[in-house]
Protein backbone atom coordinates (compact mmCIF):
# COMPACT_ATOMS: atom_id res chain seq x y z
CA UNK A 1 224.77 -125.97 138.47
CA UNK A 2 228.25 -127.07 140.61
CA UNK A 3 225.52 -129.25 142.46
CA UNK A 4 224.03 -131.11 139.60
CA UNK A 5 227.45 -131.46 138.32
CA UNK A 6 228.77 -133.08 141.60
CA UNK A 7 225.66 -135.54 141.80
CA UNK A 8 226.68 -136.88 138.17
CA UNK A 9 230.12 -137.18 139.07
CA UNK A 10 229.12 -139.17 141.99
CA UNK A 11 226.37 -141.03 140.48
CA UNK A 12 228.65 -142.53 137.41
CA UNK A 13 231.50 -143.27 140.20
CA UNK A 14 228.91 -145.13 142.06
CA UNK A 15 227.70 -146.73 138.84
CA UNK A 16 231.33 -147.31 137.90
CA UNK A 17 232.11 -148.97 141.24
CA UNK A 18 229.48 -151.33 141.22
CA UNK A 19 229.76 -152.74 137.66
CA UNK A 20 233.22 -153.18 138.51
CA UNK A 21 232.82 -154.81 141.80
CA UNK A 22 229.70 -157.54 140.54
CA UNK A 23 232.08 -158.57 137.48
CA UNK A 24 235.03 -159.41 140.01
CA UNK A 25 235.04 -162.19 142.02
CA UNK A 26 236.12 -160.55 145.08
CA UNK A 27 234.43 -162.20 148.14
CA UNK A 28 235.13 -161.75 151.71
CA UNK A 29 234.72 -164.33 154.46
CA UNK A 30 232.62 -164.15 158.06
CA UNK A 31 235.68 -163.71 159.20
CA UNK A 32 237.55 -161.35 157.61
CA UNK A 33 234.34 -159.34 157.50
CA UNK A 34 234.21 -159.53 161.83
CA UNK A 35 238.10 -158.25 161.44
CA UNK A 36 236.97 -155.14 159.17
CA UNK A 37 233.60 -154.72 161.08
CA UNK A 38 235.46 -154.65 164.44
CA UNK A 39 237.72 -151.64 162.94
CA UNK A 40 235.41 -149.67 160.67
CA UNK A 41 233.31 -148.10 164.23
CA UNK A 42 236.14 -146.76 166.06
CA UNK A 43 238.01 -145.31 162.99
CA UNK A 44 235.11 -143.48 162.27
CA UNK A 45 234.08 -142.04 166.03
CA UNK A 46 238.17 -140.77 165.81
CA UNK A 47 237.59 -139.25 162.31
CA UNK A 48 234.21 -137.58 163.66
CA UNK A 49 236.09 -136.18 166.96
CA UNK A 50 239.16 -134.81 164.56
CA UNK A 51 236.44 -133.20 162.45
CA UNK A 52 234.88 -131.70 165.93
CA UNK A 53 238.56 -130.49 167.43
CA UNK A 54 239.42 -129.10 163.79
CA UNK A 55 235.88 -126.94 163.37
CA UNK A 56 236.50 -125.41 166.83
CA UNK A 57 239.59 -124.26 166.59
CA UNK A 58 239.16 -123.09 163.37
């Protein structure tokens, strides 16, 4: 039941998101999408080795 409940939260927060995104007229350049691209990799590998350190000493 807690599972089925999660997926419909995070199905209508999907659904939400993306209504709200294709009715804005938000739109990023080449550029400012190599400036976010070029950050997005190593944040993650850093969050991913936290997570690692964290579950070992836990």
């Amino acid at each position: 039941m807690t599972l089925i409940l999660i997926l419909a939260v995070l199905f209508a927060v999907l659904a939400i998101t993306v209504t709200l995104l294709e009715k804005s007229s938000f739109r990023m350049s080449n550029e400012d999408m190599a400036k976010w691209s070029k950050w997005i990799v190593p944040l993650i590998a850093i969050s991913l080795l936290i997570q690692l350190i964290r579950m070992m000493f836990a």
